[in-house]
N, C-alpha and C. Protein backbone atom coordinates (compact mmCIF):
# COMPACT_ATOMS: atom_id res chain seq x y z
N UNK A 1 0.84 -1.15 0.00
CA UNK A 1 0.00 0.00 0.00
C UNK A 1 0.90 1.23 0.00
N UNK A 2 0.49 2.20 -0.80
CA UNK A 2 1.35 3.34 -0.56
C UNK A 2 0.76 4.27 0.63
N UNK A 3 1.66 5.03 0.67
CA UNK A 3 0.89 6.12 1.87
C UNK A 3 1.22 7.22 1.03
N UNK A 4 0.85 8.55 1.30
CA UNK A 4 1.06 9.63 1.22
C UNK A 4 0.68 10.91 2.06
N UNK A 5 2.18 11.53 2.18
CA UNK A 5 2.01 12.60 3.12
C UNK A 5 1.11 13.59 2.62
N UNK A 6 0.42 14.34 3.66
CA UNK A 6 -0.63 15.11 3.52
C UNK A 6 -1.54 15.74 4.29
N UNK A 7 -2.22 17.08 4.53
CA UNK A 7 -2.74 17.42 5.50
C UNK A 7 -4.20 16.62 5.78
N UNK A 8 -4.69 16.44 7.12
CA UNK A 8 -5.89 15.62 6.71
C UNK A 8 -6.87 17.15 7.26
N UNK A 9 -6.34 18.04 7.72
CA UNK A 9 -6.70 19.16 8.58
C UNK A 9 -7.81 18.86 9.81
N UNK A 10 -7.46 19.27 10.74
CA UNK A 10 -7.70 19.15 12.04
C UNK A 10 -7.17 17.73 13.28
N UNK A 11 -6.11 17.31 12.60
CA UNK A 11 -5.49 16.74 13.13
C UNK A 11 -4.28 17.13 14.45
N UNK A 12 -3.95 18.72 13.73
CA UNK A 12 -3.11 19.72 14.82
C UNK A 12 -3.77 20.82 14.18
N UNK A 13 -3.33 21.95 14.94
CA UNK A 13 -3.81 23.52 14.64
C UNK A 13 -2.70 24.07 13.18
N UNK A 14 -2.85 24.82 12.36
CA UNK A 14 -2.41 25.39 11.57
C UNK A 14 -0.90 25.70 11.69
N UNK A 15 -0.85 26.32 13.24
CA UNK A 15 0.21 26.99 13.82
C UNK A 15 1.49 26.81 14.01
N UNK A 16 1.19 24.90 14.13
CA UNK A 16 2.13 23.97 14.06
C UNK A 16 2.99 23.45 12.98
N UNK A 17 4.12 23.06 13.22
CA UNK A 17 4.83 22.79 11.73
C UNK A 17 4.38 21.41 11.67
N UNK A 18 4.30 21.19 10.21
CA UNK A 18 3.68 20.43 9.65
C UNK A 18 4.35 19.66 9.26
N UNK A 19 5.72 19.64 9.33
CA UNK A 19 6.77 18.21 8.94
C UNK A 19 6.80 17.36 10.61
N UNK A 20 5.85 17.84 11.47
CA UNK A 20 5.99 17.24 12.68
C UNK A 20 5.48 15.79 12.36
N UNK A 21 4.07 15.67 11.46
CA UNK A 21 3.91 14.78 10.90
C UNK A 21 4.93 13.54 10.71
N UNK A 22 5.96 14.05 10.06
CA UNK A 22 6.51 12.86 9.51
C UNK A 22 7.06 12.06 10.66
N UNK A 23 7.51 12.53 11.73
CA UNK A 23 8.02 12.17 13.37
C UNK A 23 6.87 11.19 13.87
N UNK A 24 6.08 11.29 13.40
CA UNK A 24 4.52 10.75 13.45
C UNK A 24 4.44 9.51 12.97
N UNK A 25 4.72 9.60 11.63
CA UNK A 25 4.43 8.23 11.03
C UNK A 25 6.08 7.46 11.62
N UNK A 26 6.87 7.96 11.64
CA UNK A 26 7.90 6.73 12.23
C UNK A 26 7.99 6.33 13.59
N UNK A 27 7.19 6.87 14.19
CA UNK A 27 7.18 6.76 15.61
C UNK A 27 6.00 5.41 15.42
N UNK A 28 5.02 5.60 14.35
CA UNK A 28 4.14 4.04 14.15
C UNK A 28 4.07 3.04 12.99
N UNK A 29 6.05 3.26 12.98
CA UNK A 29 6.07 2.18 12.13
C UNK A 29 6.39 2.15 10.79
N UNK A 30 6.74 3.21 10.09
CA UNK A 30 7.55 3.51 9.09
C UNK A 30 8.64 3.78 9.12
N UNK A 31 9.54 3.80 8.29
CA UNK A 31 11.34 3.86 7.96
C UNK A 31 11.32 5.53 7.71
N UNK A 32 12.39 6.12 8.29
CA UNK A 32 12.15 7.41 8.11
C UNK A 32 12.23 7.67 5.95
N UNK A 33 13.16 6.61 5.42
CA UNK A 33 13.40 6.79 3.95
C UNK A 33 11.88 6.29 3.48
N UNK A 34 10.77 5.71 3.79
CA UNK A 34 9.61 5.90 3.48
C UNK A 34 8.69 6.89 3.95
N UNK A 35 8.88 7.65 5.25
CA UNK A 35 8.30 8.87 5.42
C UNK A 35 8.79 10.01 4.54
N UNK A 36 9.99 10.17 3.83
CA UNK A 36 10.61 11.33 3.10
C UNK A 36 10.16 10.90 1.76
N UNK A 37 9.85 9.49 1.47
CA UNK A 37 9.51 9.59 0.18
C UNK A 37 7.49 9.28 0.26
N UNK A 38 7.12 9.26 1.24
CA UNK A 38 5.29 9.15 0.91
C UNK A 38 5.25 11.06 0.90
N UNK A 39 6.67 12.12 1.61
CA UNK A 39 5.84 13.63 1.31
C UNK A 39 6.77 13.81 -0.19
N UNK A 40 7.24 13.09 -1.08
CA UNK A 40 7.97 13.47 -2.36
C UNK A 40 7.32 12.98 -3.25
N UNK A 41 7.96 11.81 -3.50
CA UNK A 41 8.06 11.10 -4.82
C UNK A 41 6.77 9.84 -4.85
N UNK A 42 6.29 9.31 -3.60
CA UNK A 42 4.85 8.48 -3.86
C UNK A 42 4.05 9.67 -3.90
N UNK A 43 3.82 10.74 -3.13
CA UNK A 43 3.09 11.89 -3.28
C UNK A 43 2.88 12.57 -5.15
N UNK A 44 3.68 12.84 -5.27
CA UNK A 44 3.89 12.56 -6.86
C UNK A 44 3.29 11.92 -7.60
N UNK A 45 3.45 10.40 -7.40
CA UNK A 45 3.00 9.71 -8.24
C UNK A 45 1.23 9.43 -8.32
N UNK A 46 1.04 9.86 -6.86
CA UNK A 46 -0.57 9.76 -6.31
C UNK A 46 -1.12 11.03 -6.83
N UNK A 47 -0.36 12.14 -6.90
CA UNK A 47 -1.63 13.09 -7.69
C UNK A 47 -1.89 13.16 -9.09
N UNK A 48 -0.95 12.39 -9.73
CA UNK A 48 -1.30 11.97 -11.27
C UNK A 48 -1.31 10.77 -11.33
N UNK A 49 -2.02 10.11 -11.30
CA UNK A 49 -1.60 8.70 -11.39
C UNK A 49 -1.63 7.74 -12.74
N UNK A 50 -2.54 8.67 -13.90
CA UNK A 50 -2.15 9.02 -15.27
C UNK A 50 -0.83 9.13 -15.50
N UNK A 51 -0.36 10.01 -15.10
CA UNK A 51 1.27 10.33 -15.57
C UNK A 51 2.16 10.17 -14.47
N UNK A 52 2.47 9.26 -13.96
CA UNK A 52 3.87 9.11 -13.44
C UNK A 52 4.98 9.74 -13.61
N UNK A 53 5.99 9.96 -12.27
CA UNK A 53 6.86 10.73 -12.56
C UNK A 53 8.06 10.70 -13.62
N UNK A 54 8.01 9.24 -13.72
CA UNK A 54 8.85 8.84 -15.13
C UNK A 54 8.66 9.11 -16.61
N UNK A 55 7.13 9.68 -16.64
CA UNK A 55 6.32 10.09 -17.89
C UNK A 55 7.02 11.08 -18.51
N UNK A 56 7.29 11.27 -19.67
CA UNK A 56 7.48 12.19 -20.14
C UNK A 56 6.11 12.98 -20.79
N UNK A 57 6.15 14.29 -20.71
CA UNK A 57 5.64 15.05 -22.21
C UNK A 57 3.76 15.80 -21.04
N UNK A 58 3.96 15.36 -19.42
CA UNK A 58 3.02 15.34 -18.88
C UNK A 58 3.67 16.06 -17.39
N UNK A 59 3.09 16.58 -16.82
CA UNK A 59 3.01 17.47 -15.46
C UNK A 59 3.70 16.26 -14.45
N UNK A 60 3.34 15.17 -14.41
CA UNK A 60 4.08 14.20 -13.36
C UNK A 60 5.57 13.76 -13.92
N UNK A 61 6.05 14.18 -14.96
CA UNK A 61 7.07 14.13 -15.11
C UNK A 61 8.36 15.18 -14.74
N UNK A 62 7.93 15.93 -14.43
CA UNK A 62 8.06 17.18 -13.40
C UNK A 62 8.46 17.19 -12.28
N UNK A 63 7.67 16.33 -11.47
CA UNK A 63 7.67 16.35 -10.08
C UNK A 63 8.40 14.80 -9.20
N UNK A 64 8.59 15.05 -8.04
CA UNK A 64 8.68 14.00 -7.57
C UNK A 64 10.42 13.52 -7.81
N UNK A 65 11.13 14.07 -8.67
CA UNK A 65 12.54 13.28 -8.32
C UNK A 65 13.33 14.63 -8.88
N UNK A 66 14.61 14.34 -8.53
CA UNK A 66 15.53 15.34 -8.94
C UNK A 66 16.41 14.82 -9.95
N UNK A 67 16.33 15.79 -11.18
CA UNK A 67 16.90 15.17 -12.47
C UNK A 67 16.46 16.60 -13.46
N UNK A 68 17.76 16.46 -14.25
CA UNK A 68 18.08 17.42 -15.39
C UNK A 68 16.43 18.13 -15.43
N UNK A 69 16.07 18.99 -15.87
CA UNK A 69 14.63 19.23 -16.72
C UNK A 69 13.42 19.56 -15.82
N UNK A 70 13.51 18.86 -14.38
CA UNK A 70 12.55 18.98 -13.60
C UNK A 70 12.38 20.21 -12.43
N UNK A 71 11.46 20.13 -12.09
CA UNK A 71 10.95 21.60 -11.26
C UNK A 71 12.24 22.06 -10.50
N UNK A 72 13.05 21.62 -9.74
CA UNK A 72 13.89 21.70 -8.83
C UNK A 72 13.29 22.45 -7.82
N UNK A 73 12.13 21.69 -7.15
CA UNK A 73 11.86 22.25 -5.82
C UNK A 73 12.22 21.81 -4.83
N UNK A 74 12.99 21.83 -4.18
CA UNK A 74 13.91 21.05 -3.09
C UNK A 74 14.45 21.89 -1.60
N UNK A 75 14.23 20.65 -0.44
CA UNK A 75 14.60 21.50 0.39
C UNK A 75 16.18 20.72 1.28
N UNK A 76 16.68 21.59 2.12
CA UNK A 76 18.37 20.56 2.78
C UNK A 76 18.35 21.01 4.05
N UNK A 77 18.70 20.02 4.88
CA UNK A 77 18.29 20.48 6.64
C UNK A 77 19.54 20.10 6.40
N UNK A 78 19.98 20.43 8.20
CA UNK A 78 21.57 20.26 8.88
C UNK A 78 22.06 18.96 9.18
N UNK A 79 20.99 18.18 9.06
CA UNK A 79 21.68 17.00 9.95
C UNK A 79 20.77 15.62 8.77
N UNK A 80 21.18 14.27 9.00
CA UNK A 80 20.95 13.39 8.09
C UNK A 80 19.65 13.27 8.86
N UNK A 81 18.08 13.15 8.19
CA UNK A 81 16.90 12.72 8.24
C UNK A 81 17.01 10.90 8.50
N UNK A 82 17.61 10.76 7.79
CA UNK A 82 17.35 9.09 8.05
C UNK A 82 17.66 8.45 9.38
N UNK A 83 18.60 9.76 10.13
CA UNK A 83 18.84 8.87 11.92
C UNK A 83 18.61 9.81 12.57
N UNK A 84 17.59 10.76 11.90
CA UNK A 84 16.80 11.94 12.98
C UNK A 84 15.55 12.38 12.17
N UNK A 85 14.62 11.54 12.01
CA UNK A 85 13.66 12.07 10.78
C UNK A 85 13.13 13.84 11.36
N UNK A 86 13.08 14.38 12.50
CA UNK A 86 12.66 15.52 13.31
C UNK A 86 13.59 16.68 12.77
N UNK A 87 14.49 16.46 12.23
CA UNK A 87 15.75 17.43 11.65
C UNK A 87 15.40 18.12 10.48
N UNK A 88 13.91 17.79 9.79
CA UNK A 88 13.14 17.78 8.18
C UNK A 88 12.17 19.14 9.36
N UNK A 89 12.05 19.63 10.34
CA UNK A 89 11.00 20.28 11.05
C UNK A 89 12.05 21.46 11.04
N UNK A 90 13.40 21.61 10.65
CA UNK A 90 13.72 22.78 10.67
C UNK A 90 14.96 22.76 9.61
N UNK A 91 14.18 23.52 8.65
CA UNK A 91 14.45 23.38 7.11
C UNK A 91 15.71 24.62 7.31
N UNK A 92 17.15 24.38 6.22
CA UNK A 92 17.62 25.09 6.05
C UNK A 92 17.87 26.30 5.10
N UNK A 93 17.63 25.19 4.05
CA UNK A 93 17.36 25.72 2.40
C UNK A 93 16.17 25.39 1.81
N UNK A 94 15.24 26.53 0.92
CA UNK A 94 14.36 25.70 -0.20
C UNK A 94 14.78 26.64 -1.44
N UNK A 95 14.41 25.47 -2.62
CA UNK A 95 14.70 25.67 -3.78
C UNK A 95 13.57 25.73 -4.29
N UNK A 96 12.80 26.22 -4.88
CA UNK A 96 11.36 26.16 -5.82
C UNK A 96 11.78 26.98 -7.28
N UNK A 97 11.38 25.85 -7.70
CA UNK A 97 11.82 26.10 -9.68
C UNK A 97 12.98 26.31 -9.93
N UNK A 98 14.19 25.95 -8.97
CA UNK A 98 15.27 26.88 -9.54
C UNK A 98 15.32 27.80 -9.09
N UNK A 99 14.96 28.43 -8.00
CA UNK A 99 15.05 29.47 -7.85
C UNK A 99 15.42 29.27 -5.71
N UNK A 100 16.73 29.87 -5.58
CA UNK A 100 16.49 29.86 -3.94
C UNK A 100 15.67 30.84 -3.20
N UNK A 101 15.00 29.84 -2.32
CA UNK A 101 14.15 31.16 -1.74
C UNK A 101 14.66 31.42 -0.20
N UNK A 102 14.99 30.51 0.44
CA UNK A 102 15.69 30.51 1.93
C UNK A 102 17.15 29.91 1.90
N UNK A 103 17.99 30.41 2.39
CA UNK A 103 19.42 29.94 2.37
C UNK A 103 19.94 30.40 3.86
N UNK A 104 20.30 29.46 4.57
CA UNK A 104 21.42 29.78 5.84
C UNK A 104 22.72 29.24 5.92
């Protein structure tokens, strides 16, 4: 079964960061490298499911992985996610389109 990250809203208040989530699902039982990929790349593949991210010539080919051509929306925390998934709750850098928007 896939999962995918996502707000279900009213689960926490607005106010809250929302990658707290992912601390969430590994605390019941997911691998933190499947919590980083149900908010990427299965996320991806679940909102088109017509076009996969491997598709060419279609919007899901776009999204979901990092490679020549694609959106480059990307974000880089301080410390490795995979033996602190909680380290993704305080983002260092984001990239959207190519373009930096936060840098420390």
């Amino acid at each position: 079964m896939r999962i995918a990250y996502g707000t279900d809203v009213g689960g926490y208040a607005w106010t809250e960061n929302q990658a707290k989530e992912l601390s969430v699902m590994v605390r019941y039982g997911m691998t933190p490298m499947a919590a980083i990929q149900s908010a990427t790349s299965v996320a991806a593949a679940l909102l088109d499911p017509i076009c996969p991210p491997q598709a060419t010539g279609c919007e899901g080919s776009n999204v979901g992985s990092i490679a020549p051509g694609r959106f480059a929306d990307l974000i880089a925390v301080a410390a490795d996610p995979l033996k602190d998934i909680s380290t993704l709750e305080h983002v260092q850098f984001v990239m959207k389109n190519g373009e930096v928007l936060k840098s420390r």
